[in-house]
Protein backbone atom coordinates (compact mmCIF):
# COMPACT_ATOMS: atom_id res chain seq x y z
CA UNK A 1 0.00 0.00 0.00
CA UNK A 2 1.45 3.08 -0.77
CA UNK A 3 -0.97 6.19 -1.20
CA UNK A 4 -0.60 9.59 -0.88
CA UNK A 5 -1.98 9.84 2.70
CA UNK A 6 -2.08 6.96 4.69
CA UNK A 7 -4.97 7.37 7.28
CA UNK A 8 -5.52 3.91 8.37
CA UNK A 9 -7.62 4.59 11.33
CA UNK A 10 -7.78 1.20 13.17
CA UNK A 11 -11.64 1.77 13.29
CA UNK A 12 -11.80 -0.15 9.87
CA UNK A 13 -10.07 -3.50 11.42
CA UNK A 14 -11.74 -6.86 10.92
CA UNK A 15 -14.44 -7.78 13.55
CA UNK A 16 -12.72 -10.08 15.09
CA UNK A 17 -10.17 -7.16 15.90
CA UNK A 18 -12.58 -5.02 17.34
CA UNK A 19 -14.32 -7.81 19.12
CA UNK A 20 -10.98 -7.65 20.99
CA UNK A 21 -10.54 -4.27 21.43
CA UNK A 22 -14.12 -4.16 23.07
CA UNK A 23 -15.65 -1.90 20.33
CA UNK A 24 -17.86 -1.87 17.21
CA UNK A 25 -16.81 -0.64 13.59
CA UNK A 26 -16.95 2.82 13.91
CA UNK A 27 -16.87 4.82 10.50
CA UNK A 28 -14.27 5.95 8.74
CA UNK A 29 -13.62 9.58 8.85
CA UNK A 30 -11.63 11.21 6.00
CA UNK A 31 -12.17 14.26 3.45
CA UNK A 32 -9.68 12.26 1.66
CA UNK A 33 -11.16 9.32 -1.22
CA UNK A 34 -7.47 8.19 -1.01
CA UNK A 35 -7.22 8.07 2.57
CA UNK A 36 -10.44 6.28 2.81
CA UNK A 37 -9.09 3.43 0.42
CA UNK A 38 -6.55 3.00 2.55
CA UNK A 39 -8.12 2.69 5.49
CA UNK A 40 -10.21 0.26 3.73
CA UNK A 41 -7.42 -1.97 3.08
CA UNK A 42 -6.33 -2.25 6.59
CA UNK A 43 -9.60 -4.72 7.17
CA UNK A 44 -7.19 -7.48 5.86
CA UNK A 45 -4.98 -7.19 9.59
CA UNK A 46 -5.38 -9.54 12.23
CA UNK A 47 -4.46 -6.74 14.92
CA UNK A 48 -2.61 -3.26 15.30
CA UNK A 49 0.13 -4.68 15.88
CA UNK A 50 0.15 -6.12 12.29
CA UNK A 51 -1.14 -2.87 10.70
CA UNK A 52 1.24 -1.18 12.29
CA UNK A 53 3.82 -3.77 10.48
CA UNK A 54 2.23 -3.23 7.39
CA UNK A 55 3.34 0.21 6.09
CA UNK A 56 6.02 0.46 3.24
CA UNK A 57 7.18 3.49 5.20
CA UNK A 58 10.25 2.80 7.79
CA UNK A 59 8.52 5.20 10.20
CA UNK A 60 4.80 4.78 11.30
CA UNK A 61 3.23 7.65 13.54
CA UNK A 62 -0.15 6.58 15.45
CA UNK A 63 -2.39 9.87 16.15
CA UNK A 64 -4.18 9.12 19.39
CA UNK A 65 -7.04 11.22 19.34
CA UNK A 66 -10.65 11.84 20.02
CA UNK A 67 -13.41 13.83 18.34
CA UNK A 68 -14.35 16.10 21.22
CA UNK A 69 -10.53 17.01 21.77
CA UNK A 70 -9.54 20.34 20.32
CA UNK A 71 -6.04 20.19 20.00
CA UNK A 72 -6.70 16.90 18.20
CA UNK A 73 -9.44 18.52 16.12
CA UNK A 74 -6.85 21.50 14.89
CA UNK A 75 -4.22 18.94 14.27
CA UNK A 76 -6.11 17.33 11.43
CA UNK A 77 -5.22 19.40 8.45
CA UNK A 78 -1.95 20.04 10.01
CA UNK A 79 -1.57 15.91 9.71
CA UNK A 80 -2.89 15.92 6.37
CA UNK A 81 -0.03 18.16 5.00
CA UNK A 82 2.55 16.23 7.60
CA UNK A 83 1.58 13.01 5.54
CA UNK A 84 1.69 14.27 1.97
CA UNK A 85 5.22 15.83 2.55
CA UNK A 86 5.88 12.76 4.15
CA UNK A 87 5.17 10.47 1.88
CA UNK A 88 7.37 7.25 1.08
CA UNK A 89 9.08 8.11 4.45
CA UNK A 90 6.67 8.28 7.68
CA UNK A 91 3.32 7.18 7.67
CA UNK A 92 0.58 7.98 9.63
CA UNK A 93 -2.41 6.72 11.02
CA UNK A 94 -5.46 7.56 13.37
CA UNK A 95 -6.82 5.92 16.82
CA UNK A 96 -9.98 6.97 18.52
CA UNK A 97 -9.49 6.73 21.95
CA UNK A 98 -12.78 6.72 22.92
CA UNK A 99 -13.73 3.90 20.47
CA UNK A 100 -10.72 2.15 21.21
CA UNK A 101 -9.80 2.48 24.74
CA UNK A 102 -7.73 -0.81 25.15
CA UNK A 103 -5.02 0.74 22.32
CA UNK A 104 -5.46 4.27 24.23
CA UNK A 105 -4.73 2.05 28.11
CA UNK A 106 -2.04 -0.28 26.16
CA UNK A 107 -0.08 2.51 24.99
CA UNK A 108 -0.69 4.61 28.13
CA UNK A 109 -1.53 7.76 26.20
CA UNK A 110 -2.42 10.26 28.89
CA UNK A 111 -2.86 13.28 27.05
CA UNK A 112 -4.55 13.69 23.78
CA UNK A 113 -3.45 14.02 21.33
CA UNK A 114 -0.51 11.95 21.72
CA UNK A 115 1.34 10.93 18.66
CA UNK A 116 3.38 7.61 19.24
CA UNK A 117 6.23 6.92 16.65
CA UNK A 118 7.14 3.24 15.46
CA UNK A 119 9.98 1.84 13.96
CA UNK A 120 10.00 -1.70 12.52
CA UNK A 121 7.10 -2.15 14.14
CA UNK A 122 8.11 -0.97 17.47
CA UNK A 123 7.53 1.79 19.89
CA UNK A 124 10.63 4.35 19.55
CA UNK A 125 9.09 7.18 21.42
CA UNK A 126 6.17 9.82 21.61
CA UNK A 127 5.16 13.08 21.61
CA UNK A 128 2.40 14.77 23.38
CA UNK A 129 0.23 17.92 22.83
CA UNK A 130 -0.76 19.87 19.29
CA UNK A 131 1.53 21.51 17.07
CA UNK A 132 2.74 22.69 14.42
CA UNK A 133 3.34 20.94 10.80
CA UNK A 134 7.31 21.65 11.23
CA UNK A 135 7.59 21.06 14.93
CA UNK A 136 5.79 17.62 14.45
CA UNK A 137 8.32 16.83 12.20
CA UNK A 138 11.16 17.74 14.47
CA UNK A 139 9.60 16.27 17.56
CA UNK A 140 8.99 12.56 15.34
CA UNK A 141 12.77 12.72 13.93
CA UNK A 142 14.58 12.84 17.08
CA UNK A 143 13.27 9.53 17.20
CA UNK A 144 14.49 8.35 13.94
C-alpha cells in the first residue's frame, strides 16, 4: 500500500479485531477518497500490531485522538499536510481513543493528542500535545 496519505484509522479493522478491542466498527472519517481506500485496506490485519507492520514506510506515527478534543481537532489538516510531505518516508495513522480504549490504556496515552512513533514495528518514542506541521516533524525525527 502506498498512497498519498495513509490514514488507516484502526476503526476499519476486521471484527474479530474489534471484538478484541471491546468496540464496534466505527466509520471511517476522512475528506480524503485516497485516505479512505486506505483505510479500507487495513480490514485485511489480524491486529494493530500487524497494521502497524504493514506500512512500506520505515517510520509509522499513530495519532491518538478523540473527536471532542480540540487540540486533536486543529491537528487534522496540520496531519494531512505532515503526511503528503511525508510520503514514502513516515506514515501515519489515526486511533480513537474513545472507540478504542484498550489501544489508548495499552499505549498509556495520557494526554490527547498523543502521537506515538514506530519503527520496525516498534515503539521508539512519543510526543504529546498539538503543534505545528514543522515542529511535528522535528519532535517525530529525534526519534528516527
Amino acid at each position: 500500500m502506498s498512497p498519498l496519505f495513509r490514514l488507516a484509522l484502526l476503526a476499519v479493522l476486521s471484527t474479530s479485531v474489534s471484538a478484541f478491542l471491546g468496540a464496534g466498527l466505527p466509520r471511517v472519517q476522512s475528506s480524503s477518497r485516497r485516505a479512505v481506500r486506505a483505510a479500507a485496506e487495513a480490514t485485511k490485519f489480524a491486529s494493530f500490531d500487524a497494521m502497524v507492520a504493514s506500512f512500506e514506510e520505515p517510520v509509522v506515527v499513530v495519532d491518538f485522538y478523540a473527536k471532542w478534543c480540540g487540540p486533536c481537532q486543529l491537528m487534522v489538516p496540520v496531519l494531512d499536510k505532515f503526511a503528503s510531505e511525508q510520503e514514502g518516508k513516515i506514515a501515519v495513522a489515526k486511533v480513537d481513543t474513545d472507540k478504542f480504549p484498550t489501544l489508548a490504556e495499552r499505549f498509556a496515552v495520557g494526554g490527547l493528542p498523543t502521537f506515538v512513533v514506530f519503527k520496525g514495528g516498534e515503539e521508539v518514542g512519543r510526543v504529546e500535545g498539538g503543534m505545528g506541521k514543522d515542529q511535528l516533524l522535528k519532535s517525530v525525527t529525534k526519534f528516527i
